[in-house]
Structure formats: C-alpha cells, structure tokens
C-alpha atoms as a PDB file:
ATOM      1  CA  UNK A   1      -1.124 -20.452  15.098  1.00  0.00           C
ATOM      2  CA  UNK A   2      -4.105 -18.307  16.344  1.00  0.00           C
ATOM      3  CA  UNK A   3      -4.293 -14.204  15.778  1.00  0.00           C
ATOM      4  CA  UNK A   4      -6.056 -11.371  15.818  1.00  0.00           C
ATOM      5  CA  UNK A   5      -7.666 -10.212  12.176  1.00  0.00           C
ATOM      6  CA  UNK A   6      -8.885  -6.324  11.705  1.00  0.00           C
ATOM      7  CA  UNK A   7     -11.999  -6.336   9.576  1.00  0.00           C
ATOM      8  CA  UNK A   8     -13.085  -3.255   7.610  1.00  0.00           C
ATOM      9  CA  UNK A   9     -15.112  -2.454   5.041  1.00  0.00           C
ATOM     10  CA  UNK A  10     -17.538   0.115   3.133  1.00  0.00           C
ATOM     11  CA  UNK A  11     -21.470  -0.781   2.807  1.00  0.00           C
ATOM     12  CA  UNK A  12     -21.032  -2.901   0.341  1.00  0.00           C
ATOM     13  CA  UNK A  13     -18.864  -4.830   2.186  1.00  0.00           C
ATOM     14  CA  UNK A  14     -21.026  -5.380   4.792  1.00  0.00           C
ATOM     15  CA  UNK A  15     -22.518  -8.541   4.300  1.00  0.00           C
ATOM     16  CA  UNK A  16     -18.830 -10.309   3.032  1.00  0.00           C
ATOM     17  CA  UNK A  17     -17.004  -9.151   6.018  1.00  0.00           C
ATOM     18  CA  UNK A  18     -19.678 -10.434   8.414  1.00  0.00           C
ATOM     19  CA  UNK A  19     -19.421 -13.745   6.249  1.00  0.00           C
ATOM     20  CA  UNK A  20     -15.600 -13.803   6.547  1.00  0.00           C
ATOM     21  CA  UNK A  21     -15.458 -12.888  10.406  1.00  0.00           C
ATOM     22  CA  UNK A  22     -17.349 -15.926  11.405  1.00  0.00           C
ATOM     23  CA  UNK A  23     -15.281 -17.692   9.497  1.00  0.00           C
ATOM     24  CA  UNK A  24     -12.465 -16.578  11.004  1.00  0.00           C
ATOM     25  CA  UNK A  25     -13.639 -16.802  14.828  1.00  0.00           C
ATOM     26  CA  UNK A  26     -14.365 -20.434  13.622  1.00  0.00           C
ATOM     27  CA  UNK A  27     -10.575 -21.196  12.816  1.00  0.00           C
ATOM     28  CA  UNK A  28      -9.931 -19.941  16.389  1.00  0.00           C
ATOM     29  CA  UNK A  29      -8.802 -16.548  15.804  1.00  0.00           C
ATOM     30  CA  UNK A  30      -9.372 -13.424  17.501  1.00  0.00           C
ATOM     31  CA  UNK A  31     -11.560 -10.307  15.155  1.00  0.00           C
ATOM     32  CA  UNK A  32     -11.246  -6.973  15.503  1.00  0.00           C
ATOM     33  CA  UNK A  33     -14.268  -5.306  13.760  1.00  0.00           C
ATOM     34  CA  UNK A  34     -13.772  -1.731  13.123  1.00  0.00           C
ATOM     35  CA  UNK A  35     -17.190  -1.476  10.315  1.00  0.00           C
ATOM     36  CA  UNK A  36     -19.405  -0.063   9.484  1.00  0.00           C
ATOM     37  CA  UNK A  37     -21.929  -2.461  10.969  1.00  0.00           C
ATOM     38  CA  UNK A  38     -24.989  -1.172   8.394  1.00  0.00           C
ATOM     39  CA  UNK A  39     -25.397  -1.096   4.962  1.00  0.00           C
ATOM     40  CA  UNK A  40     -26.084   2.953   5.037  1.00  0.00           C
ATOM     41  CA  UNK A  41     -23.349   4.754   2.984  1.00  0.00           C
ATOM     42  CA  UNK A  42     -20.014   5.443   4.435  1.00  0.00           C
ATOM     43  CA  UNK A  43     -16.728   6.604   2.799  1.00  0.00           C
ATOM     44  CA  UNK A  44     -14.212   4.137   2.275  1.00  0.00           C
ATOM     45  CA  UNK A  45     -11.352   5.699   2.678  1.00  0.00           C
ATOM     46  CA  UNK A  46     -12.102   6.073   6.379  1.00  0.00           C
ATOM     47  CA  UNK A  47     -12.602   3.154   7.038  1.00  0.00           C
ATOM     48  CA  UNK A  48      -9.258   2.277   5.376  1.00  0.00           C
ATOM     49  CA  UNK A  49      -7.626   4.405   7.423  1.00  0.00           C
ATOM     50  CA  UNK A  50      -9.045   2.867  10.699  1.00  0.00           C
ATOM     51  CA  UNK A  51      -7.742  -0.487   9.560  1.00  0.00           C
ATOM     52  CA  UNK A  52      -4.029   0.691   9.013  1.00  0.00           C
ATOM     53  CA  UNK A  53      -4.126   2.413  11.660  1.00  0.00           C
ATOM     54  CA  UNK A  54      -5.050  -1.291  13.456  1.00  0.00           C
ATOM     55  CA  UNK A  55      -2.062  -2.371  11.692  1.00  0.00           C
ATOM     56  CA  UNK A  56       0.178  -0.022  12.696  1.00  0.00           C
ATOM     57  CA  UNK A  57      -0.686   0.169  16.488  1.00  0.00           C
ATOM     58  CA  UNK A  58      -0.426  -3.613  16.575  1.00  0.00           C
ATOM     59  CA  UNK A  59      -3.802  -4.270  17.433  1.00  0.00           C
ATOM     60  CA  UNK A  60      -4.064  -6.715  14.600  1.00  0.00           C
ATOM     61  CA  UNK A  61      -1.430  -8.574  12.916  1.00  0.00           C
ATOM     62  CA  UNK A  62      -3.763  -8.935   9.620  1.00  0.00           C
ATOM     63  CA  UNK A  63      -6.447  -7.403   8.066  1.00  0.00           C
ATOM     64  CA  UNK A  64      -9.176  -7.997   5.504  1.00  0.00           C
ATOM     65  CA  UNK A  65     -10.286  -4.986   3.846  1.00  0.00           C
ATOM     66  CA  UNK A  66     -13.765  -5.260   1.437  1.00  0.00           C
ATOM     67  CA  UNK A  67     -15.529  -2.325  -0.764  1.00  0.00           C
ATOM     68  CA  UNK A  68     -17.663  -2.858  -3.886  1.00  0.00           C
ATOM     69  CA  UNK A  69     -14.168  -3.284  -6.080  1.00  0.00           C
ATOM     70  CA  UNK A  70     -11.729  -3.582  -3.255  1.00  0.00           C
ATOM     71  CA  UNK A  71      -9.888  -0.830  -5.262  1.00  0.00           C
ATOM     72  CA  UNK A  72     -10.924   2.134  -3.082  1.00  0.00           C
ATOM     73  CA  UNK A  73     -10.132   0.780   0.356  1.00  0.00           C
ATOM     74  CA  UNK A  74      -7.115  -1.057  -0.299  1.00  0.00           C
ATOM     75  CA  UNK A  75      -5.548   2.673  -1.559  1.00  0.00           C
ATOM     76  CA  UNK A  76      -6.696   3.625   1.454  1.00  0.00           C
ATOM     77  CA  UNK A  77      -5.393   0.973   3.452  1.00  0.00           C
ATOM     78  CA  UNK A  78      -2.105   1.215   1.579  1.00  0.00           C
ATOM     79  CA  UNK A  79      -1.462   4.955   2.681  1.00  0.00           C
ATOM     80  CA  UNK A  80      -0.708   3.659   5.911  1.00  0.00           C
ATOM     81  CA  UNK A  81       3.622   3.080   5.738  1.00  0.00           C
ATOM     82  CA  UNK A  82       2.971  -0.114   7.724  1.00  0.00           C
ATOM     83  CA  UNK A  83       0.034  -1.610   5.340  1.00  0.00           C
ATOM     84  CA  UNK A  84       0.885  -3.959   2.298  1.00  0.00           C
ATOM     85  CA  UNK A  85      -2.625  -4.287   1.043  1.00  0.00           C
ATOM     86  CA  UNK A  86      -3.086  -6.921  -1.757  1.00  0.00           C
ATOM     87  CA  UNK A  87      -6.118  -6.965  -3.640  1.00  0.00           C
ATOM     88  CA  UNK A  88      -6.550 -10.153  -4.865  1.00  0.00           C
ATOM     89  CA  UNK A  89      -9.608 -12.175  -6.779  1.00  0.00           C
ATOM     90  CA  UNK A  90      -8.000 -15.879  -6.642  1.00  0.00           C
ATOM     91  CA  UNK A  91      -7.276 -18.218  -3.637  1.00  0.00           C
ATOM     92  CA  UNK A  92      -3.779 -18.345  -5.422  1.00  0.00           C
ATOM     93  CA  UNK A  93      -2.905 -14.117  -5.571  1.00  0.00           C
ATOM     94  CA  UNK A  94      -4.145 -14.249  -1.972  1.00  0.00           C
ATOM     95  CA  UNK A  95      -1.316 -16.767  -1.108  1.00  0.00           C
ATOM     96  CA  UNK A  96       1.234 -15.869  -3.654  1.00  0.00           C
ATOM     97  CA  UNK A  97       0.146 -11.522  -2.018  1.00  0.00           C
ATOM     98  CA  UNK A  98       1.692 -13.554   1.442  1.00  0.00           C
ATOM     99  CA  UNK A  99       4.530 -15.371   0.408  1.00  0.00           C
ATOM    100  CA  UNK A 100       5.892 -12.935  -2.260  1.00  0.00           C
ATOM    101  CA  UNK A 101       4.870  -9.781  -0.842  1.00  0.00           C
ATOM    102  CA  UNK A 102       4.983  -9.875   2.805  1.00  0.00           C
ATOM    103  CA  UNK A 103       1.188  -8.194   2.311  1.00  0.00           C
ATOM    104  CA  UNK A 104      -0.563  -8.315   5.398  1.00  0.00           C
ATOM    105  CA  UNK A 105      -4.143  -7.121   4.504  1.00  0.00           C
ATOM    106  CA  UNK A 106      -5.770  -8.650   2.267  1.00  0.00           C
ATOM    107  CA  UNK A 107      -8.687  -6.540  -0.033  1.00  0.00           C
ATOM    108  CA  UNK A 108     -11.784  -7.834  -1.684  1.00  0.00           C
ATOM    109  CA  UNK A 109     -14.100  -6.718  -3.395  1.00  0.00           C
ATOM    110  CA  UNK A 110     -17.892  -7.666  -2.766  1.00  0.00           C
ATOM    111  CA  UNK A 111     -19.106  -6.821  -6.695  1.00  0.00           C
ATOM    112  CA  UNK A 112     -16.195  -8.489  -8.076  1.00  0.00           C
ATOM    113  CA  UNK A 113     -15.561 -11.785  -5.911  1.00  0.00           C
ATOM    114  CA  UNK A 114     -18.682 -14.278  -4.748  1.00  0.00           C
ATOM    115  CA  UNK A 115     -18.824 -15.911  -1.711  1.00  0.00           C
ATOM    116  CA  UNK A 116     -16.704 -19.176  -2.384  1.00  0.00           C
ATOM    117  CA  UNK A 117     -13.924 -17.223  -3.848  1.00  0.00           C
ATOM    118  CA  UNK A 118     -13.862 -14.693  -1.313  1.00  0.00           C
ATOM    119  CA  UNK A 119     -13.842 -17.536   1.458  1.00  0.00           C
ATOM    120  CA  UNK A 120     -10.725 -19.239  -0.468  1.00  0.00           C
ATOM    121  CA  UNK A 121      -8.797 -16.003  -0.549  1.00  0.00           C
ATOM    122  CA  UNK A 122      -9.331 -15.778   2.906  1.00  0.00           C
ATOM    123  CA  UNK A 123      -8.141 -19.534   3.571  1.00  0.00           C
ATOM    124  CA  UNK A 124      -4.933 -19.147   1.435  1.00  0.00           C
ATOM    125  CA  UNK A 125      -3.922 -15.926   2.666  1.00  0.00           C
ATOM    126  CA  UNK A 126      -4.040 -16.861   6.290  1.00  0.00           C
ATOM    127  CA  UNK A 127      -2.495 -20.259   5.391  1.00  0.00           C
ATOM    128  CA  UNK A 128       0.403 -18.611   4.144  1.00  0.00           C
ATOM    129  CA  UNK A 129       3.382 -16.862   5.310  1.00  0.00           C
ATOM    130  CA  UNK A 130       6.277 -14.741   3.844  1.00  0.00           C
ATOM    131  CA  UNK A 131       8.987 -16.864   1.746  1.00  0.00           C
ATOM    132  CA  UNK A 132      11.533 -14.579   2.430  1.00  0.00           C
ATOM    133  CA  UNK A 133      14.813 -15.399   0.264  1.00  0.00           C
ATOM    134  CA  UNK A 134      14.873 -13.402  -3.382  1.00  0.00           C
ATOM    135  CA  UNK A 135      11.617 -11.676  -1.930  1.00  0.00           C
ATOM    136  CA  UNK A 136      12.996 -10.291   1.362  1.00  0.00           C
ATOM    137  CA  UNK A 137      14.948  -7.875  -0.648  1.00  0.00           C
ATOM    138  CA  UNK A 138      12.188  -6.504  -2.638  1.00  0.00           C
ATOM    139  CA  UNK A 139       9.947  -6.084  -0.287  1.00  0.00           C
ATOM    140  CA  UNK A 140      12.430  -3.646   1.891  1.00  0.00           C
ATOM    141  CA  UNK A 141      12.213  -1.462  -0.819  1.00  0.00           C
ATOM    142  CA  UNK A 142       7.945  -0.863  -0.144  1.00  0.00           C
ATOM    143  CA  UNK A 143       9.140   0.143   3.238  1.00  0.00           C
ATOM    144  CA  UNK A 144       9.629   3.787   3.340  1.00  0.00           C
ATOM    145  CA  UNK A 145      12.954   5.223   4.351  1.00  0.00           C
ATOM    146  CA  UNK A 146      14.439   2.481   2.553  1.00  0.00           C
ATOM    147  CA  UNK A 147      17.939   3.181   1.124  1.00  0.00           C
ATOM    148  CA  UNK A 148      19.894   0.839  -0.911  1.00  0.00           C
ATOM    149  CA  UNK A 149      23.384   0.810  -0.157  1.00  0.00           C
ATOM    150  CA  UNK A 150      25.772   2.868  -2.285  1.00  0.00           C
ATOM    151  CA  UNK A 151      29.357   1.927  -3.616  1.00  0.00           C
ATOM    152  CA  UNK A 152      31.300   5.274  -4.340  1.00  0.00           C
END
C-alpha cells in the first residue's frame, strides 16, 4: 500500500530528510515536503506545526519529523490533537511507536541517529501498522475529549 508522507524538519535536519524522502519516493509513495529546504537557521517548532497541521487536514497520512535531537519538533508536532509523534532511535521503537501506539509521525533526530539507523526506523515504521486489541483502548485515552465511561 502506497501513501503520501509529510516531511519536516529544522536545519539540521536538512540533509536526513532529503536522505529519507528519496527513499521514500523510491518505495512508491507520494512526499509532501513542507522544509526548510536550506541549512540557514529556522525554528523548529514551526515547522512542527506545519507538519500537524498536514496531519490534521489529511494531506498526509504520515509524517517524519527530524531536528538535531528530534526532541524539539516532535513537542511541536505533538501539540497538534491529531499528531502521535514517536521519537524513536531503533528500527524496533519505530515499529513497536506503530503497532502499540497508533503514532503516526515518526521523529528523528539528525545528532543522535546516523544514516543506517535513521533509514531502518523509517523502514519499520512504514512497515507497520496499529495492533489494535489491549492497545486500542489506551490509545483512546491520547485522544482529547476522551471520557471513560462511568458506573454510578
């Protein structure tokens, strides 16, 4: 199954999300690439914000989000109610951030992870898909307005 993939990132993330959107367009799916496209100093945050807001509006159905940690961005990210941001360093918390967690951007970060790490993250985490079961329930309760029934 093919979709579309919302990259964002700070400058330091430049250079890994121009690595991981080609190889992306070369499984076949379709990039959305809201930048920065230099290395010249931007703030994070906003471009977290343009990539929930991708997420939200449905103009992507995942999204990679890169900084120098991945710390920054994926807060950012996460502020958006329809974000689950996972920052992950392993090809296995990028697929266990799918399956467990529903998350549906994955965050990197381009001091912290090297190339081959950050290209198995990305492998595993599109690979994967929600488990559902146990999990379904816990991940209800990240969605905001979520109420648990109560028995009076």
């Amino acid at each position: 199954m093919t979709f579309t993939i919302a990259f964002a990132s700070d400058h330091a993330g430049v250079a890994m999300k121009a690595m991981l959107i080609d190889e992306v367009r070369g499984l076949g799916h379709a990039v959305v690439d809201l930048g920065p496209s230099s290395e010249a100093s931007v703030d994070y945050p906003d471009y977290g914000e343009k990539l929930g807001q991708a997420i939200a509006d449905g103009r992507a159905r995942l999204g990679v989000a890169i900084c120098g940690s991945g710390i920054g961005i994926s807060i950012a990210a996460n502020r958006n109610p329809a974000v689950r941001a996972a920052l992950c360093t392993s090809g296995l918390m990028a697929r266990l951030a799918r399956q467990h967690n529903d998350a549906n951007v994955l965050a990197l970060g381009s001091r912290i992870v090297g190339p081959d790490t950050a290209r198995d993250c990305l492998t595993q985490f599109l690979a994967a898909s929600f488990a559902g079961g146990r999990h379904a329930g816990r991940v209800a309760k990240l969605t905001p307005g979520y109420q648990e029934d109560v028995v009076e």
